[in-house]
N, C-alpha and C. Protein backbone atom coordinates (compact mmCIF):
# COMPACT_ATOMS: atom_id res chain seq x y z
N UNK A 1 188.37 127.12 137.29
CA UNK A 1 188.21 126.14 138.36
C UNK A 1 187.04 125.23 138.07
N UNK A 2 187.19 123.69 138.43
CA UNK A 2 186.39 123.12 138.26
C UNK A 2 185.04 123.44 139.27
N UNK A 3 183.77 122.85 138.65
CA UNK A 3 182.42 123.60 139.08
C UNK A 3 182.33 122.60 140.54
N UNK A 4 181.54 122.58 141.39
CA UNK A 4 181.61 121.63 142.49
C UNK A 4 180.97 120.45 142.36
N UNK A 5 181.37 119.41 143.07
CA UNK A 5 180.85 118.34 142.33
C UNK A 5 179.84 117.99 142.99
N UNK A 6 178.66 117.48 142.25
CA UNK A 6 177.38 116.95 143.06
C UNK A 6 177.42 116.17 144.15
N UNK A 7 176.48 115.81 145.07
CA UNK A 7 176.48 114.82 146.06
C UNK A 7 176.25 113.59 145.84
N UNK A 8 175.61 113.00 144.72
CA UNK A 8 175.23 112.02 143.94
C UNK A 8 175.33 112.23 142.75
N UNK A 9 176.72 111.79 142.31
CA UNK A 9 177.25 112.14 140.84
C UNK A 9 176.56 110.43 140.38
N UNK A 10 176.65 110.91 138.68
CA UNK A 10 176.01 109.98 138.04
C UNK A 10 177.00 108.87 137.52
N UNK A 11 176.86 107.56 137.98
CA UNK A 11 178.23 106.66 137.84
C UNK A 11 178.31 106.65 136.09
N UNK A 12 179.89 106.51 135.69
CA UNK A 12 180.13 106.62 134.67
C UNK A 12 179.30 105.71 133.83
N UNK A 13 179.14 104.28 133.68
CA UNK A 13 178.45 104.08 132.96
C UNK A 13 176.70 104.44 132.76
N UNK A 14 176.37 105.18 133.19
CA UNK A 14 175.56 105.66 133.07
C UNK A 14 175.30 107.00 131.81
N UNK A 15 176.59 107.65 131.53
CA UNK A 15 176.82 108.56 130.93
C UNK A 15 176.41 108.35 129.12
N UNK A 16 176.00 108.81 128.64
CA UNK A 16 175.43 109.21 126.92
C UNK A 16 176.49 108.76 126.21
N UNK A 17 176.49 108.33 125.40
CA UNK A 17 177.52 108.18 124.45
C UNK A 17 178.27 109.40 123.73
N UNK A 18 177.26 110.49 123.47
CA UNK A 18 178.12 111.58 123.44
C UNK A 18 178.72 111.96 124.41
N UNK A 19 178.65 111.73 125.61
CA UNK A 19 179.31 112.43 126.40
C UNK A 19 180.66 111.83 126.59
N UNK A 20 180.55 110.51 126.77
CA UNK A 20 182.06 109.86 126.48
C UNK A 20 182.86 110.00 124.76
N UNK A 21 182.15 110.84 124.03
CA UNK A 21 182.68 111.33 122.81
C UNK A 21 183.57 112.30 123.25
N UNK A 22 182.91 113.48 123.41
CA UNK A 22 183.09 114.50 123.67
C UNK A 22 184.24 114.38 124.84
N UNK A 23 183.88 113.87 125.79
CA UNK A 23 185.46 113.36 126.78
C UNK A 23 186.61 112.49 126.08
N UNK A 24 186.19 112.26 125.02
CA UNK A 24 187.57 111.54 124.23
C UNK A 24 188.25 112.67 123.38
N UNK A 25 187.47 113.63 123.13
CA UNK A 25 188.35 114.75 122.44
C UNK A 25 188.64 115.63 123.30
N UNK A 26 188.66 115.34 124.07
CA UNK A 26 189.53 116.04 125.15
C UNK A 26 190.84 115.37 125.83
N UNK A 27 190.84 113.97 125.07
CA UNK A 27 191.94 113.25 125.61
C UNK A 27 192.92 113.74 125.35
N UNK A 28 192.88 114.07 124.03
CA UNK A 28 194.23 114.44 122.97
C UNK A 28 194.75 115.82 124.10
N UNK A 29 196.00 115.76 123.45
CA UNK A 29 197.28 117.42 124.56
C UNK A 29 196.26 118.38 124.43
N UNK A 30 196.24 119.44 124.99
CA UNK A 30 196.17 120.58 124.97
C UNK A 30 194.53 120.65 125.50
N UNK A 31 194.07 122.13 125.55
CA UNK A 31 192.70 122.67 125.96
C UNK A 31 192.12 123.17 124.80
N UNK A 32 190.67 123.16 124.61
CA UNK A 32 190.16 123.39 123.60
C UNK A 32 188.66 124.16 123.87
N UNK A 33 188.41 124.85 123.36
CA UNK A 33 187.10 125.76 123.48
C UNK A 33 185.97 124.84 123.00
N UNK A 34 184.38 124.93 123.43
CA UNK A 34 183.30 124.37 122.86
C UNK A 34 183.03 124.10 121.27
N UNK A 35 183.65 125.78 120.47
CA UNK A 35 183.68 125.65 119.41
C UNK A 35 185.11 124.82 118.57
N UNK A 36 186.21 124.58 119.29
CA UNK A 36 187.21 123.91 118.61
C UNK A 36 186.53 122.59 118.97
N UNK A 37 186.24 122.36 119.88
CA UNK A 37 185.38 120.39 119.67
C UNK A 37 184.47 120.49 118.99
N UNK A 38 183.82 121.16 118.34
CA UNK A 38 182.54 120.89 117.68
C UNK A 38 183.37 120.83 115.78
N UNK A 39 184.52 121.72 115.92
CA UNK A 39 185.11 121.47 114.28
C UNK A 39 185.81 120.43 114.58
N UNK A 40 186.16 119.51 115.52
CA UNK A 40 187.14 118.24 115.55
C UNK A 40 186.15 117.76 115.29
N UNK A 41 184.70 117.84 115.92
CA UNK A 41 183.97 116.28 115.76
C UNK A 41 183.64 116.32 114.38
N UNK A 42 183.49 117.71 113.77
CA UNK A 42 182.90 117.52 112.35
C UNK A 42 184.14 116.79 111.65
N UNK A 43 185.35 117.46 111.91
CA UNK A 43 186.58 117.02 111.25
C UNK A 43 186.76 115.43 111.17
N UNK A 44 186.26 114.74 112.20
CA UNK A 44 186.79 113.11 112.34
C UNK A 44 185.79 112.35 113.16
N UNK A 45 184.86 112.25 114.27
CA UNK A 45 183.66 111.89 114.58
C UNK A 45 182.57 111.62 113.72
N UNK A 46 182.39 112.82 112.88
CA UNK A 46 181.23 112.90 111.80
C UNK A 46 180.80 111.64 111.13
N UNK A 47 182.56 111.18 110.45
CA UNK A 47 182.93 110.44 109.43
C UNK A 47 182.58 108.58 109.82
N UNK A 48 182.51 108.65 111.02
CA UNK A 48 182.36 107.30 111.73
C UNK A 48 181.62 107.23 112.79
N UNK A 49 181.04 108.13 113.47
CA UNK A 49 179.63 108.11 114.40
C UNK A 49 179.13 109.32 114.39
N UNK A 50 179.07 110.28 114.61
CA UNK A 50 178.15 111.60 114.45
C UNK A 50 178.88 112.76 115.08
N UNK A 51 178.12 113.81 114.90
CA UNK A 51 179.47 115.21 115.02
C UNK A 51 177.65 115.81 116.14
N UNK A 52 177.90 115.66 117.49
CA UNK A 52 176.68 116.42 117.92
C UNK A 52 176.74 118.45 117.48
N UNK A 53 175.64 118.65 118.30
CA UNK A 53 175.52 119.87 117.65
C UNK A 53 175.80 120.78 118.58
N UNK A 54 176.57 122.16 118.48
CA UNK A 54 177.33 122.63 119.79
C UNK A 54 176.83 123.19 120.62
N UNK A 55 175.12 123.00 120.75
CA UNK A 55 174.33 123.28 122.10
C UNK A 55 174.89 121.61 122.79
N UNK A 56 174.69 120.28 122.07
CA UNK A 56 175.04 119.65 122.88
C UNK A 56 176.29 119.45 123.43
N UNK A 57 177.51 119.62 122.86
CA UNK A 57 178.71 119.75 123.39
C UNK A 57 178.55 120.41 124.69
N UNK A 58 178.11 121.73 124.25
CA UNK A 58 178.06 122.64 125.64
C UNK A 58 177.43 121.96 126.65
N UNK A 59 176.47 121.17 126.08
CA UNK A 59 175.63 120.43 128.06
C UNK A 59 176.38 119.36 128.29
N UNK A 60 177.14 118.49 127.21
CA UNK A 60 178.40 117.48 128.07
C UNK A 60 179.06 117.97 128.31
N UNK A 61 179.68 119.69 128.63
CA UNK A 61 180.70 119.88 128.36
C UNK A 61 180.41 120.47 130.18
N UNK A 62 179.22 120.56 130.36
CA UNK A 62 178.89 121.08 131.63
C UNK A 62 178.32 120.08 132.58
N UNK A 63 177.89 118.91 132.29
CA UNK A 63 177.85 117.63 132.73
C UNK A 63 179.01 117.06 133.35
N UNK A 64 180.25 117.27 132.36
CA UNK A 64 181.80 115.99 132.49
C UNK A 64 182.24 117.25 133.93
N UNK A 65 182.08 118.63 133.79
CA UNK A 65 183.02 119.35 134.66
C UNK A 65 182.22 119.18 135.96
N UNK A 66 180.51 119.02 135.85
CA UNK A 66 180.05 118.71 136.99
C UNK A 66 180.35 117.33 138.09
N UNK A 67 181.13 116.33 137.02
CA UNK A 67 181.39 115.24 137.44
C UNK A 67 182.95 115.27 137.95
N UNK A 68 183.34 116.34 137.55
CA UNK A 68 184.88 116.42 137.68
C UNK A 68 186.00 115.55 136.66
N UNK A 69 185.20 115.62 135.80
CA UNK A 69 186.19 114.79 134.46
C UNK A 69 186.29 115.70 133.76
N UNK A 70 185.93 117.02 133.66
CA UNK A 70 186.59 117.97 133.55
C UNK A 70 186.97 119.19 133.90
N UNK A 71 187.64 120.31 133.54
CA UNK A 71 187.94 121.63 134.02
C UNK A 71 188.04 122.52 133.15
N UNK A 72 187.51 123.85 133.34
CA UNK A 72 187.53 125.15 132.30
C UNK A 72 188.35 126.15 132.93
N UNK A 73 188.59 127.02 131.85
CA UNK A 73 188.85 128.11 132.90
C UNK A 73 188.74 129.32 131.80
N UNK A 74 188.58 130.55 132.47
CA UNK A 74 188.18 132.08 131.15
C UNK A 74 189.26 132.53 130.92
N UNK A 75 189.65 132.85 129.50
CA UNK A 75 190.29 134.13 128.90
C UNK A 75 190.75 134.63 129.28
N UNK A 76 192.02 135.48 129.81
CA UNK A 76 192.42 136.65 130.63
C UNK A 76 191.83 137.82 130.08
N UNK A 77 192.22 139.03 130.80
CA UNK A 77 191.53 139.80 130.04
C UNK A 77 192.14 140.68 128.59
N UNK A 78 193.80 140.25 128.54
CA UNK A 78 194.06 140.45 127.29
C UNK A 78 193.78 139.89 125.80
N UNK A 79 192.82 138.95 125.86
CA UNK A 79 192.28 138.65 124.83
C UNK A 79 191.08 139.43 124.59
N UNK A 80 191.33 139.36 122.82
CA UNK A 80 189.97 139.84 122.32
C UNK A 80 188.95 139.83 122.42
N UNK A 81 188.58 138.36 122.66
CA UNK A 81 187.29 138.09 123.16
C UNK A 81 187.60 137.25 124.17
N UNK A 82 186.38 137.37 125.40
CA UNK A 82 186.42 135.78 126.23
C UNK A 82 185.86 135.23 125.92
N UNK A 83 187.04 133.84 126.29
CA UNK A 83 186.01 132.44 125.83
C UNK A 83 186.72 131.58 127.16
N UNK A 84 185.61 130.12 127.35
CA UNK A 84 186.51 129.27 128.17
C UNK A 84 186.89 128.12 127.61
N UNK A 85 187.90 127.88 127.76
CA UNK A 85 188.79 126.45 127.34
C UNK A 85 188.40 125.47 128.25
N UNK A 86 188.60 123.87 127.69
CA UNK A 86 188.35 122.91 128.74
C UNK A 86 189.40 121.41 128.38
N UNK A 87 189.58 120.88 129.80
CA UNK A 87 190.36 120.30 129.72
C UNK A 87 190.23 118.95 130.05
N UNK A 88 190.55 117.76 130.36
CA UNK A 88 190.02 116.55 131.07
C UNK A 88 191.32 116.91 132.06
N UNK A 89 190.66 115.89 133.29
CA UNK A 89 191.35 115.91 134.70
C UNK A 89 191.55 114.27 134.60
N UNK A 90 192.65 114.16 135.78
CA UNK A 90 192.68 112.71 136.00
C UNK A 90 191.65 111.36 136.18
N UNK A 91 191.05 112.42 136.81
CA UNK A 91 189.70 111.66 137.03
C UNK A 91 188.98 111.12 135.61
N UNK A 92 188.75 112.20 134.82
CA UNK A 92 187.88 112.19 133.58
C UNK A 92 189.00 110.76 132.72
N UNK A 93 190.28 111.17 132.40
CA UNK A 93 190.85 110.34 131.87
C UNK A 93 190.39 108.36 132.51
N UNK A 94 190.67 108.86 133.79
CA UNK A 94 190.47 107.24 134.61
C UNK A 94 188.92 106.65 133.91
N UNK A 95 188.05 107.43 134.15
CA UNK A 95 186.54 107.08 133.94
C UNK A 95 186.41 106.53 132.17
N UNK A 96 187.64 107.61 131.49
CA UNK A 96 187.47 107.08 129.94
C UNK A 96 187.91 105.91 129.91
N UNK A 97 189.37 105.34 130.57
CA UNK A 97 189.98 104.66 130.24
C UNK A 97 189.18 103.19 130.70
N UNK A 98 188.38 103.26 131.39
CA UNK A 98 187.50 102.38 132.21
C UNK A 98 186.32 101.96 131.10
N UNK A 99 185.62 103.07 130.36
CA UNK A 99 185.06 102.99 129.25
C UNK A 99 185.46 102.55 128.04
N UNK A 100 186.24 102.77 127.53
CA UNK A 100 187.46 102.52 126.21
C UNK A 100 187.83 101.43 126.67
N UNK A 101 188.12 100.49 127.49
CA UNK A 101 188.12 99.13 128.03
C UNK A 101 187.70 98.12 128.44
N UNK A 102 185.97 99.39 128.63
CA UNK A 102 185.42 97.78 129.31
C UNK A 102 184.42 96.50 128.17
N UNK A 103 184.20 95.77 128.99
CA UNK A 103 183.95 94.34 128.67
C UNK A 103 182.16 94.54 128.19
N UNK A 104 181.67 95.47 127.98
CA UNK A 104 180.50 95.01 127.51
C UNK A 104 180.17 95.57 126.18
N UNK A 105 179.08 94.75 125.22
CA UNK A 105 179.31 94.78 123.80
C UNK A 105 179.30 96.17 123.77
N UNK A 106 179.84 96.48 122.95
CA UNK A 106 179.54 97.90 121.69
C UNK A 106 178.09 98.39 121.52
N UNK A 107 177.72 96.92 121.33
CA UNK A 107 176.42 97.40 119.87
C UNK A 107 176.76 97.35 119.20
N UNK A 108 175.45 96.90 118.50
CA UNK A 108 175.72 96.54 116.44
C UNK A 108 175.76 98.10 116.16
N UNK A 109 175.99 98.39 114.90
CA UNK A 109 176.57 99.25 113.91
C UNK A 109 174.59 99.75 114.13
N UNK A 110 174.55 100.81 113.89
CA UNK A 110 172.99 101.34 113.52
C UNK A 110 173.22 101.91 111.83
N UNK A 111 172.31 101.70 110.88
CA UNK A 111 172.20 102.64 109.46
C UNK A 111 170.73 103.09 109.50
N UNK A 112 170.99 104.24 109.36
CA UNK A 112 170.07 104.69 108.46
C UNK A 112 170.22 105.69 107.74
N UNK A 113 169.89 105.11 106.26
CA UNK A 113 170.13 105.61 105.59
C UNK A 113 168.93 106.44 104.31
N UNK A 114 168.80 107.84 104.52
CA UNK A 114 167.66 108.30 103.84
C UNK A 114 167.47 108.22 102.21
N UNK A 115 168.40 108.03 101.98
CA UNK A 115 168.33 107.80 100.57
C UNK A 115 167.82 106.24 100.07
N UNK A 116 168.06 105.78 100.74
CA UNK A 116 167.51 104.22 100.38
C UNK A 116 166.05 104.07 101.21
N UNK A 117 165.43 105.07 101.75
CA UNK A 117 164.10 105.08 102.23
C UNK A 117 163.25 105.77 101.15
N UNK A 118 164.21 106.86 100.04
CA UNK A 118 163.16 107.13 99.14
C UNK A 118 163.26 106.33 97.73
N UNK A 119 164.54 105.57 97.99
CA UNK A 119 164.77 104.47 96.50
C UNK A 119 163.38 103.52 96.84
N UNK A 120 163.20 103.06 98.06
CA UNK A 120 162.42 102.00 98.85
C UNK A 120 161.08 102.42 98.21
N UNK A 121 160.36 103.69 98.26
CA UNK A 121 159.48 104.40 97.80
C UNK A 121 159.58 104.95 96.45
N UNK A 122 160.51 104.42 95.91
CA UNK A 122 160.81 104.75 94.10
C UNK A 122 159.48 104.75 93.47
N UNK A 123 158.30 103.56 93.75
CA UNK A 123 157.14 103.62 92.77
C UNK A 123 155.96 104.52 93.19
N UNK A 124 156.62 105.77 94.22
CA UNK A 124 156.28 106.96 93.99
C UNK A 124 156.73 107.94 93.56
N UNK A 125 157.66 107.60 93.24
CA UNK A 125 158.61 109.03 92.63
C UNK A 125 158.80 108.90 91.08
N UNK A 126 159.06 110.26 90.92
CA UNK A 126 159.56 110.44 88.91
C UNK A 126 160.83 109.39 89.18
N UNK A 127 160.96 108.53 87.84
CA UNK A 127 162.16 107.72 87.87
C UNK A 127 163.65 109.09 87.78
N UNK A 128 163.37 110.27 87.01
CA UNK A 128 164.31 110.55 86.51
C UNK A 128 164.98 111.44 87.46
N UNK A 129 163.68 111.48 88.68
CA UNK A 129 163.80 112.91 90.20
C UNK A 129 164.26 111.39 90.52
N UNK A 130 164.11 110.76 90.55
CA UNK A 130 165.01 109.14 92.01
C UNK A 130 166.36 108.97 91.34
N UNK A 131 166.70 109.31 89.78
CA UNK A 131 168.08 109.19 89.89
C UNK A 131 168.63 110.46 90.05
N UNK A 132 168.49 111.05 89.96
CA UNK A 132 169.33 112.53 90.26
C UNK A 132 169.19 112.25 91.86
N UNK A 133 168.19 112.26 92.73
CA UNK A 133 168.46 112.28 93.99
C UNK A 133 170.08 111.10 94.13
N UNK A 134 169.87 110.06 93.28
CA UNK A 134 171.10 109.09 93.45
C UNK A 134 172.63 109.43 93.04
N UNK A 135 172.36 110.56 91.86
CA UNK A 135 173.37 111.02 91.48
C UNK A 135 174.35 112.41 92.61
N UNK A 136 172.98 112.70 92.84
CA UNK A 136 173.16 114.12 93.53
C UNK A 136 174.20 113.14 95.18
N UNK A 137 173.63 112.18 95.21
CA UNK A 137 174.47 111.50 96.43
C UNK A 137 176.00 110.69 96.59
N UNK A 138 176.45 110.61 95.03
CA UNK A 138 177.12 109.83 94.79
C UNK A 138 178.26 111.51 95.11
N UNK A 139 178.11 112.40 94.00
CA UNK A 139 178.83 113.72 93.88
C UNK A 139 178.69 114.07 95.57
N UNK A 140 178.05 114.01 96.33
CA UNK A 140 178.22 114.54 97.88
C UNK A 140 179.35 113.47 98.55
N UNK A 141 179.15 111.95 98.69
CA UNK A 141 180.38 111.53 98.75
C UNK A 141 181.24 111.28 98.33
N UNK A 142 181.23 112.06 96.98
CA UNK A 142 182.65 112.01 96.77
C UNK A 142 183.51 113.26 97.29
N UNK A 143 182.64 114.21 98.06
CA UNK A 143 182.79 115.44 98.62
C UNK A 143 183.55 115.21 99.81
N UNK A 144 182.72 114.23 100.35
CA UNK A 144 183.33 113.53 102.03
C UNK A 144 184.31 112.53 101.49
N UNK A 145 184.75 111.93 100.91
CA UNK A 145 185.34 111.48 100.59
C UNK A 145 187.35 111.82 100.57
N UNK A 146 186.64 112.92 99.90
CA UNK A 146 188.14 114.17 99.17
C UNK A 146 188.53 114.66 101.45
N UNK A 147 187.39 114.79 102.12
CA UNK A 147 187.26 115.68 103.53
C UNK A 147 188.38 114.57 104.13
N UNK A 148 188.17 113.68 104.14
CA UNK A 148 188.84 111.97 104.69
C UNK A 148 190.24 111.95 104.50
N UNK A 149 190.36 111.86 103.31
CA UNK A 149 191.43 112.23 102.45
C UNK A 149 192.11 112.99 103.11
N UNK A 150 191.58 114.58 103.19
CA UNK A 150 192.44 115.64 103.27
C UNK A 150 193.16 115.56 104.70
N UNK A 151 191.99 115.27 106.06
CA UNK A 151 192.17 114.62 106.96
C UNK A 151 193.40 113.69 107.27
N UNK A 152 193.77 112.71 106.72
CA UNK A 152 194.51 111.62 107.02
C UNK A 152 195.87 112.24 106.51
N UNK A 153 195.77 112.95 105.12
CA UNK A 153 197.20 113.30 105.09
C UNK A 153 197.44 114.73 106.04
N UNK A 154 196.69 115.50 106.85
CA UNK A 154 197.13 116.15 107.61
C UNK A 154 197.57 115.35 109.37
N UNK A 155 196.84 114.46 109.61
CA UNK A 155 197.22 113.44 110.60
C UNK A 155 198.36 112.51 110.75
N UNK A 156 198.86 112.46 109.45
CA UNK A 156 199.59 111.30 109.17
C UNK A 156 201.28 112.05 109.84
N UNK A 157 201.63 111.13 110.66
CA UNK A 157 203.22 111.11 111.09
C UNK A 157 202.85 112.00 112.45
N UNK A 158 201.57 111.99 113.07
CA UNK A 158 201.12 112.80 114.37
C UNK A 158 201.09 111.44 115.15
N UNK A 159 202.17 111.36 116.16
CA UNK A 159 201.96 110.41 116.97
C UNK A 159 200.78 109.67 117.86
N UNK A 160 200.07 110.90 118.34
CA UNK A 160 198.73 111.12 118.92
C UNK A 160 197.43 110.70 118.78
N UNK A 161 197.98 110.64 117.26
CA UNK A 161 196.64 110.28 116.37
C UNK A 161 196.44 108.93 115.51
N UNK A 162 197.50 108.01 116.17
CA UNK A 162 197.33 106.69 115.38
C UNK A 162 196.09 105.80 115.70
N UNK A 163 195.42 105.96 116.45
CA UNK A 163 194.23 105.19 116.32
C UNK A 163 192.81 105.75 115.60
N UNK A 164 193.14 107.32 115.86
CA UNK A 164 192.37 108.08 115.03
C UNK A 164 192.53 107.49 113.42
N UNK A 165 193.67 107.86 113.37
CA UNK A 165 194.04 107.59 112.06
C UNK A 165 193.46 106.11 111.45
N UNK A 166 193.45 105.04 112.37
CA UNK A 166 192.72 104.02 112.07
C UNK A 166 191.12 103.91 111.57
N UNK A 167 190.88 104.95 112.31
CA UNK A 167 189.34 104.96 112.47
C UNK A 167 188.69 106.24 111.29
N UNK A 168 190.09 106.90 110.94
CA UNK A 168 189.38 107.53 109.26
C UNK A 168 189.68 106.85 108.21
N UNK A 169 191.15 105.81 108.74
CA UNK A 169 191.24 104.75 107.22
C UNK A 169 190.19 104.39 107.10
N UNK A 170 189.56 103.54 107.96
CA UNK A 170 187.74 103.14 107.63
C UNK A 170 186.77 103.66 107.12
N UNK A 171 186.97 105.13 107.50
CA UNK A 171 186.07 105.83 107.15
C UNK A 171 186.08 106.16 105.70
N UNK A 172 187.19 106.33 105.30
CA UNK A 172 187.43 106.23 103.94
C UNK A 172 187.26 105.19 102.83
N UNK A 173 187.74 103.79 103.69
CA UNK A 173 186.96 102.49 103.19
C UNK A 173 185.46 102.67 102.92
N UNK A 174 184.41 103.02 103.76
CA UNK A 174 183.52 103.14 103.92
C UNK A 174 182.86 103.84 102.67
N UNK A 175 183.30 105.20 103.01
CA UNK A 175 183.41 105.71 101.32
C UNK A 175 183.30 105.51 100.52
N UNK A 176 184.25 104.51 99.85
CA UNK A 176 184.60 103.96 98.87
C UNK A 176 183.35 103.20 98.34
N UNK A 177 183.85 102.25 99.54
CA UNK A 177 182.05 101.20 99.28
C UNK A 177 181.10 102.11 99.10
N UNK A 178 180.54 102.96 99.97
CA UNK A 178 179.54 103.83 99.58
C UNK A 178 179.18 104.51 97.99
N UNK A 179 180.35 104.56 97.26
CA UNK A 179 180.13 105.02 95.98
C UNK A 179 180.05 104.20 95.17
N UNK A 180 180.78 103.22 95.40
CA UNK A 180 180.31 102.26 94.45
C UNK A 180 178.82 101.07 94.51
N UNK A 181 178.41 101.04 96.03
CA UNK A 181 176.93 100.61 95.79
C UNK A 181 176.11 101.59 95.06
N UNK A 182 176.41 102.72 95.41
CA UNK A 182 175.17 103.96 94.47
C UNK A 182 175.09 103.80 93.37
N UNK A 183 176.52 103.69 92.69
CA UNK A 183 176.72 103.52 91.41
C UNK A 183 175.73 102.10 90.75
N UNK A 184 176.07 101.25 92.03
CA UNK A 184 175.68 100.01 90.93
C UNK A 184 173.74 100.25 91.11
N UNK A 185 173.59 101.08 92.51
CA UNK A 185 172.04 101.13 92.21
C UNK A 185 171.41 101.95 91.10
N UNK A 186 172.25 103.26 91.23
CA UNK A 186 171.90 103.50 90.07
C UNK A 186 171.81 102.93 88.29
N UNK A 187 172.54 102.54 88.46
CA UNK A 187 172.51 101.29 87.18
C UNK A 187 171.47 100.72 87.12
N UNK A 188 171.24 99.90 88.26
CA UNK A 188 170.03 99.21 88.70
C UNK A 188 168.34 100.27 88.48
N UNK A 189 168.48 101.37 88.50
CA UNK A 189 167.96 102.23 88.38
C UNK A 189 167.09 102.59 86.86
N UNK A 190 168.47 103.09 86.45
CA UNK A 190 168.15 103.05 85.08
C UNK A 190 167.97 101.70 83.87
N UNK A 191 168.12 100.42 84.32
CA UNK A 191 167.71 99.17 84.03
C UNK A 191 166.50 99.45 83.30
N UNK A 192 165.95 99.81 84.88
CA UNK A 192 164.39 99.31 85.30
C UNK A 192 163.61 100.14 84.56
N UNK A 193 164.43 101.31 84.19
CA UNK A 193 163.88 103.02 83.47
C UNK A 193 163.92 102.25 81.58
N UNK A 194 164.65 101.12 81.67
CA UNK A 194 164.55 100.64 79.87
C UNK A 194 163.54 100.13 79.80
N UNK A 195 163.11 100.70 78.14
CA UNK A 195 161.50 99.71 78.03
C UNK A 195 162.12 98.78 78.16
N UNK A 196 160.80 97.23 78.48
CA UNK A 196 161.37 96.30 78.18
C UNK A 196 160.96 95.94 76.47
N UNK A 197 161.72 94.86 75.97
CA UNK A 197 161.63 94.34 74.50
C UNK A 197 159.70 94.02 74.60
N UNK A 198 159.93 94.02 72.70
CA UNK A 198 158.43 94.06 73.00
C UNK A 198 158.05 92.43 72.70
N UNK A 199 156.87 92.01 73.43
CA UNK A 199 156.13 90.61 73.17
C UNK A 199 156.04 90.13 75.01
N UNK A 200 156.95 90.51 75.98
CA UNK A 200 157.34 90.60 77.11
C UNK A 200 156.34 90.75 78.11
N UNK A 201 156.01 89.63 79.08
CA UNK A 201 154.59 90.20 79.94
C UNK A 201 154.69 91.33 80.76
N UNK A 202 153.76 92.10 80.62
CA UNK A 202 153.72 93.34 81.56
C UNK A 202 153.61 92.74 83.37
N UNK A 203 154.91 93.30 83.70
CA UNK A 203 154.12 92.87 85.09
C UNK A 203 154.22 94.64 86.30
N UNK A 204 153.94 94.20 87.62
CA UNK A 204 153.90 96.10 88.06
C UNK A 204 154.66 95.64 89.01
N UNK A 205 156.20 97.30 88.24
CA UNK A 205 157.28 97.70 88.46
C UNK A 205 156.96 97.96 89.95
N UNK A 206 155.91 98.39 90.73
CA UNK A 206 156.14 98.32 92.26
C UNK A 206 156.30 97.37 93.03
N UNK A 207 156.00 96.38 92.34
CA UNK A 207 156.11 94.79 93.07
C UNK A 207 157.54 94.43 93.61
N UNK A 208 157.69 93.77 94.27
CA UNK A 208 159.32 93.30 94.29
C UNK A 208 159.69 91.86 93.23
N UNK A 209 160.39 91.53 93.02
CA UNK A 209 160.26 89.83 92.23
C UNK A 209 159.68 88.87 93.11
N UNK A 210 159.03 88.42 92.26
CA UNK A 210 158.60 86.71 92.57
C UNK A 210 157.13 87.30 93.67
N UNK A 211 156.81 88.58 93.55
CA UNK A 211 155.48 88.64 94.47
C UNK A 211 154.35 89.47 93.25
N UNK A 212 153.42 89.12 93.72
CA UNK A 212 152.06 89.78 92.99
C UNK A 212 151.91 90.94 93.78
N UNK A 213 151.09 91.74 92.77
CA UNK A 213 150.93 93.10 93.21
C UNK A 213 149.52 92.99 94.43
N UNK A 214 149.18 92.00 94.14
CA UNK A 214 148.14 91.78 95.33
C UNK A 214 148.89 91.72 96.76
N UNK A 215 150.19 90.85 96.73
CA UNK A 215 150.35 90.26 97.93
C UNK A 215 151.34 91.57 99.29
N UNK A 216 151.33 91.37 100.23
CA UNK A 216 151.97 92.24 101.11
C UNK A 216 153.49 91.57 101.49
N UNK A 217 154.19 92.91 101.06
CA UNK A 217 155.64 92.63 101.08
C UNK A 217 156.22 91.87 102.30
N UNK A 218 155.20 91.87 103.32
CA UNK A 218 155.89 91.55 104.43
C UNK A 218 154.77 90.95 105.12
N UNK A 219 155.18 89.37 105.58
CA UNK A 219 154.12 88.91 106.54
C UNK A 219 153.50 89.79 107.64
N UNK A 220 152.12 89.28 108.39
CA UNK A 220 151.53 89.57 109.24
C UNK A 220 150.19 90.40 108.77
């Protein structure tokens, strides 16, 4: 049974972005336990906005039922173990569909990306520890990569899942690009790792082009 609902529930747009995550994987048929949403989000969330971590599931998951966008219910007692399943209610669906529709921006895309914070800091590091960190990143997505992959051909011809399915083609695009900028930085990498020819003015490899090692990379 759903939990009772507050006296001053919190209007939907007000709600976390995970939490309207987490209420979107609940759109799809069926009921699903805390721990089956936390392997969907890794499964397909991950790949294109983030997979939270399943203490947080559990507090949207006790948030949406406090709001009545969703419902649980326990195990009988012929199962092995108890667990509770959860479901979206009409309500929860209305509030998504209100979200998933409405009229105000998105937001830009956010990156950050740690590996290009220690390329950024390269003229502290061993050149040969900054390409292996680059290499070591290229072999990880090609890891996520193969995950995408495996993904889409298990999705594929699931009615349910055609927009999903849109949103791991990208992710896989994404990918793609992703390996091949590494690649070309790394290149870029090991360039910079060639002596240069000799007669050639020395200038310092921490600099960026066209600035002196005196000057600060960035006004102010």
């Amino acid at each position: 049974m759903a939990a009772p609902r507050p006296t001053s529930p919190q209007r939907p747009a007000e709600l976390p972005p995970t939490a309207w995550a987490v209420l979107g994987l609940l759109s799809f048929p069926g009921e699903r336990t805390g721990y089956e949403l936390k392997k969907w989000a890794d499964a397909s969330l991950r790949h294109f906005y983030w997979s939270p971590a399943i203490s947080q599931i559990y507090a949207e998951l006790r948030r949406l039922e406090a709001l009545g966008y969703a419902t649980s219910r326990r195990s009988g007692p012929d199962e092995p173990r108890t667990k509770r399943s959860y479901a979206i209610t009409a309500e929860g669906r209305a509030a998504l569909v209100g979200w998933a529709g409405g009229a105000e921006d998105a937001g830009p895309a956010v990156l950050k990306h740690p590996l290009l914070l220690r390329v950024w800091l390269g003229h502290l590091a061993a050149p040969d520890h900054l390409r292996a960190l680059v290499s070591e990143h290229i072999a990880h997505t090609r890891g996520e990569l193969k995950e995408v992959r495996d993904a889409l051909a298990r999705a594929e011809g699931e009615t349910a899942w055609t927009h999903p399915l849109i949103a791991l083609r990208w992710s896989g695009r994404r990918l793609e690009a992703e390996i091949g900028l590494a690649e070309a930085m790394l290149a870029d990498l090991t360039e910079m790792a060639t002596p240069a020819p000799a007669g050639c003015a020395e200038t310092d490899p921490s600099a960026p082009p066209g600035q002196r090692a005196e000057d600060s990379p960035t006004h102010g």
